[in-house]
N, C-alpha and C. Protein backbone atom coordinates (compact mmCIF):
# COMPACT_ATOMS: atom_id res chain seq x y z
N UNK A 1 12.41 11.20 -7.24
CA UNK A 1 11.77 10.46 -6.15
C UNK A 1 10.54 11.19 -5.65
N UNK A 2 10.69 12.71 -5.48
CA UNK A 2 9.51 13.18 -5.53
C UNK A 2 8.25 13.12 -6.19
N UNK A 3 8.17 12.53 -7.48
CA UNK A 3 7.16 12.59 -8.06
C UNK A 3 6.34 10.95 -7.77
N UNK A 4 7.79 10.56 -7.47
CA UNK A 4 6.70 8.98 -6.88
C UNK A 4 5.96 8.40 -5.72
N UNK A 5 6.78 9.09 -5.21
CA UNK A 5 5.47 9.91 -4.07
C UNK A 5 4.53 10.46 -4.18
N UNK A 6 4.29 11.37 -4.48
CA UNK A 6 3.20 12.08 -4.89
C UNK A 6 2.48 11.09 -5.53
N UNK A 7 2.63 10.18 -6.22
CA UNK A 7 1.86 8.99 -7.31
C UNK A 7 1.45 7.56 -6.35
N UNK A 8 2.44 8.02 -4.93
CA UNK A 8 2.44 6.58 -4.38
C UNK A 8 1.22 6.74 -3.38
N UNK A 9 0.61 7.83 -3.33
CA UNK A 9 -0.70 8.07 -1.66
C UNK A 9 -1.81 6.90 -2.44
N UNK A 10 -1.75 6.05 -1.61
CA UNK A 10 -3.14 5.34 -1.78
C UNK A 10 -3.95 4.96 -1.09
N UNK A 11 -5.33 4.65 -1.23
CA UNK A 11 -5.91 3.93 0.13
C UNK A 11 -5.59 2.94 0.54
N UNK A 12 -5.56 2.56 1.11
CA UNK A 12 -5.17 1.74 2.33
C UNK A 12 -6.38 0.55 3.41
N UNK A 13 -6.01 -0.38 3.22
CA UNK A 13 -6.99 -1.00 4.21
C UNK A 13 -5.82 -1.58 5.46
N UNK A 14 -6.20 -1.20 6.93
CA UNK A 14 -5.30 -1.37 7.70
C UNK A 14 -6.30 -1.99 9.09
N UNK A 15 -5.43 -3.12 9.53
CA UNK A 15 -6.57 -3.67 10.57
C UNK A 15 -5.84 -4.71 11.58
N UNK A 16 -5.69 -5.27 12.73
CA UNK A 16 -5.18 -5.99 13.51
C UNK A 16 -5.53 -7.05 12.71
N UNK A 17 -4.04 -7.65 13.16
CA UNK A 17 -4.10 -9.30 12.31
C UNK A 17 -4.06 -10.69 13.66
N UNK A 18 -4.36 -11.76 13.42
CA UNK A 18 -4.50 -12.69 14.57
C UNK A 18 -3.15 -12.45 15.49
N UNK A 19 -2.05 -12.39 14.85
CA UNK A 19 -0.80 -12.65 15.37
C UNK A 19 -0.64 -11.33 16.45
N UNK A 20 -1.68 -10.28 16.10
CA UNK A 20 -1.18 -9.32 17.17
C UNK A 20 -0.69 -8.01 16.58
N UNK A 21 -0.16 -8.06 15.21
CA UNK A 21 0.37 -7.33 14.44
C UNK A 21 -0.74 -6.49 13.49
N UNK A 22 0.03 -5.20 13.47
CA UNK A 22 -1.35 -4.73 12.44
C UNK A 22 -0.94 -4.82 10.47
N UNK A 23 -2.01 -5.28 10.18
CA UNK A 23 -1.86 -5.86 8.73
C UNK A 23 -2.81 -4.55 7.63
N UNK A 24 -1.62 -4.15 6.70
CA UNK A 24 -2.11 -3.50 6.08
C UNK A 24 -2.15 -3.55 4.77
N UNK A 25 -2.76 -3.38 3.87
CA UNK A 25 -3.46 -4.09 2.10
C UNK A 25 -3.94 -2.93 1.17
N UNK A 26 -3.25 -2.70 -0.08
CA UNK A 26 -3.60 -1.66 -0.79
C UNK A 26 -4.07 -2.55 -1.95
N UNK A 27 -5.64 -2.16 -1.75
CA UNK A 27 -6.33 -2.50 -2.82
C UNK A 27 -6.28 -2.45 -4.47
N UNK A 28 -5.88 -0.99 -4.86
CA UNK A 28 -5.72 -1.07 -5.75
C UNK A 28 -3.73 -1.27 -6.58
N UNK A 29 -3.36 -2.17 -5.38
CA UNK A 29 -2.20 -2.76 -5.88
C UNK A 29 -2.13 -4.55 -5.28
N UNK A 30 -2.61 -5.08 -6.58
CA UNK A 30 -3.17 -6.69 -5.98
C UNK A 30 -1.60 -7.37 -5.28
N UNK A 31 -1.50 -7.83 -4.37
CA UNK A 31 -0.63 -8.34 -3.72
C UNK A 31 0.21 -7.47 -2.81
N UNK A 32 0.03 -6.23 -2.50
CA UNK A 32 0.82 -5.28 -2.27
C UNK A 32 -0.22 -5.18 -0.40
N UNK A 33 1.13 -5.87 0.52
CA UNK A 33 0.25 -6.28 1.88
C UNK A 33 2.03 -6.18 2.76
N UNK A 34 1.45 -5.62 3.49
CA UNK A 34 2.66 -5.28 5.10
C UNK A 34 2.01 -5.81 6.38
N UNK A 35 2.92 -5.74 7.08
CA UNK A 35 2.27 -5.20 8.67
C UNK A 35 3.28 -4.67 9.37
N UNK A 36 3.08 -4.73 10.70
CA UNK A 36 3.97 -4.21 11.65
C UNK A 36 3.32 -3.64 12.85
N UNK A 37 4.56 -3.84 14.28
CA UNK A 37 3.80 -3.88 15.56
C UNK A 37 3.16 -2.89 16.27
N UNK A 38 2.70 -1.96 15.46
CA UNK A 38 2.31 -0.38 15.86
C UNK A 38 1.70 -0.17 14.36
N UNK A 39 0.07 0.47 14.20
CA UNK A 39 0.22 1.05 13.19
C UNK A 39 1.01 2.09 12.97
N UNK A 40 1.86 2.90 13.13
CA UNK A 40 2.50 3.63 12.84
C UNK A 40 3.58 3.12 11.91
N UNK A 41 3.79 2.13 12.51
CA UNK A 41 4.91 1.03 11.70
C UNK A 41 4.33 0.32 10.48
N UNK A 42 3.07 -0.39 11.01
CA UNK A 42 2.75 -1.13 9.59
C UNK A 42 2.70 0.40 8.77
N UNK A 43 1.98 1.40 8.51
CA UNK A 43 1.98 2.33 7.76
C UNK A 43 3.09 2.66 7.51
N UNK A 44 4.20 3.19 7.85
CA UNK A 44 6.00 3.41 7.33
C UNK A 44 6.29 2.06 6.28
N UNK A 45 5.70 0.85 6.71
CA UNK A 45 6.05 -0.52 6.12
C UNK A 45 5.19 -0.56 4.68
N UNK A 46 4.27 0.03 4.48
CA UNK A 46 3.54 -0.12 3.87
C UNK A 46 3.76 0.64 2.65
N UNK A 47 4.14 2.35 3.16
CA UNK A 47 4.49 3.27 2.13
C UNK A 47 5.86 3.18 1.37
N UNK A 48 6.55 1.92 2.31
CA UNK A 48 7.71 1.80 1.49
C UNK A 48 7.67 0.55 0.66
N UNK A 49 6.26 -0.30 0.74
CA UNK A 49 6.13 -1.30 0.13
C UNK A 49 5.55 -0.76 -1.10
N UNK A 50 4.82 0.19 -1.36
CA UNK A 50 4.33 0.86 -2.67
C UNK A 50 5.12 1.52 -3.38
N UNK A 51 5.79 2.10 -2.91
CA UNK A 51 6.73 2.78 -3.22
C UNK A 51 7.37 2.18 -4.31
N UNK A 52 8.37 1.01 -3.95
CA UNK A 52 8.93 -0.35 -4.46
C UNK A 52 8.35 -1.12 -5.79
N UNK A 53 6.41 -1.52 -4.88
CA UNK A 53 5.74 -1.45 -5.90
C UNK A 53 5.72 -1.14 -7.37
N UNK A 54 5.63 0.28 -7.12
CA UNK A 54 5.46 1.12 -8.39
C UNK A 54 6.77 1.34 -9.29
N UNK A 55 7.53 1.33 -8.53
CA UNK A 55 8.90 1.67 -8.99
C UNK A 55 9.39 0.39 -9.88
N UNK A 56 9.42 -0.67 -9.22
CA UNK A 56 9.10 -1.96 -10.00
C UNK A 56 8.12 -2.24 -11.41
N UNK A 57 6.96 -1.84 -11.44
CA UNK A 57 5.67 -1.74 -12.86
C UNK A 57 6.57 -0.79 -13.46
N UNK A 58 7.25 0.38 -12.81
CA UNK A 58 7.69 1.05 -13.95
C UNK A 58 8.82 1.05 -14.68
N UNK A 59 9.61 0.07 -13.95
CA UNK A 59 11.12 -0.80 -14.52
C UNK A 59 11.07 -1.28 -15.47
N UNK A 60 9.42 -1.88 -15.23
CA UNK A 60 9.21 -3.55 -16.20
C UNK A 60 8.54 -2.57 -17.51
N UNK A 61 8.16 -1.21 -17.01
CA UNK A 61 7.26 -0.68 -18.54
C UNK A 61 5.82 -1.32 -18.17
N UNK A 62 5.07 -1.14 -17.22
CA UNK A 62 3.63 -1.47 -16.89
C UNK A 62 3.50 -0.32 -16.59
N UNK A 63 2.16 -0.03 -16.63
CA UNK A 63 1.10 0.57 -16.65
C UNK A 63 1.00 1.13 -14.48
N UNK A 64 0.83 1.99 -13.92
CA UNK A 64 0.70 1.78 -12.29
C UNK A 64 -1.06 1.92 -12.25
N UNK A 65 -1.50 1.12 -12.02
CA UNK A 65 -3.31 1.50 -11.23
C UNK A 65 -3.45 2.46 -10.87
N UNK A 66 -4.33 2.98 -11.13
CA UNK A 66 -5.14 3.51 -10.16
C UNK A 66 -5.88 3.62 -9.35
N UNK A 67 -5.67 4.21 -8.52
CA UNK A 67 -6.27 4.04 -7.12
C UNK A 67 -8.07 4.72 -7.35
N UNK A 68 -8.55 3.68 -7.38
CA UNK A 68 -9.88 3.92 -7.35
C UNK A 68 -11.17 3.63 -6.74
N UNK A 69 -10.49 2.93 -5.33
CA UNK A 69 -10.63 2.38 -4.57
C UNK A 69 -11.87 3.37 -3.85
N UNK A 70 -12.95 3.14 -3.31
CA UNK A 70 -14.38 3.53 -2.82
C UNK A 70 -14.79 2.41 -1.82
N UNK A 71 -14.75 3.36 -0.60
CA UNK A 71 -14.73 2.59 0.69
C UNK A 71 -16.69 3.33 1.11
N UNK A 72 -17.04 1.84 0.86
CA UNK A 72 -18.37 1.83 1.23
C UNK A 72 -19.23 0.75 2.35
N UNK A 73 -20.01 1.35 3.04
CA UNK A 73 -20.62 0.88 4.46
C UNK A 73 -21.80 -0.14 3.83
N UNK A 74 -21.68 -1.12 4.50
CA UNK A 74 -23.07 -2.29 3.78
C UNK A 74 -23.50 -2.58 5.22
C-alpha cells in the first residue's frame, strides 16, 4: 500500500462548487472528481478517490497516467 501512495500524489484542481461544497478534479485521471464540506475533506475525499482509481487500472492491467499536469496563468 505504500508504494501506491507514493504513485498516488497528484495535482489537483480544487475550487468551491455552486452547492457550497468544495469540488475537487485530478486532471491527469479523466473522470476522477470528489468534493466535500471543508477543503480539508474534499482533499481526504479525493486522495482516497485516486487511490481506488489506480488500484482499479491496475486490477484491470492498464497502464496509470501520468501526472503531467502544468498549471499555467493566461
Amino acid at each position: 500500500m505504500a508504494k501506491l501512495q507514493a504513485e498516488s500524489k497528484r495535482k489537483v484542481l480544487l475550487y468551491p462548487g455552486e452547492d457550497g461544497y468544495f469540488v475537487v478534479e485530478v486532471p491527469s485521471l479523466p473522470g476522477c472528481i470528489s468534493q466535500g464540506k471543508t477543503r480539508e475533506e474534499a482533499v481526504a475525499n479525493i486522495e482516497e478517490a485516486i487511490a481506488l482509481y489506480i488500484e482499479v487500472l491496475q486490477e484491470r492491467g492498464e497502464s496509470v497516467p501520468e501526472d503531467r499536469v502544468e498549471v499555467v496563468l493566461v
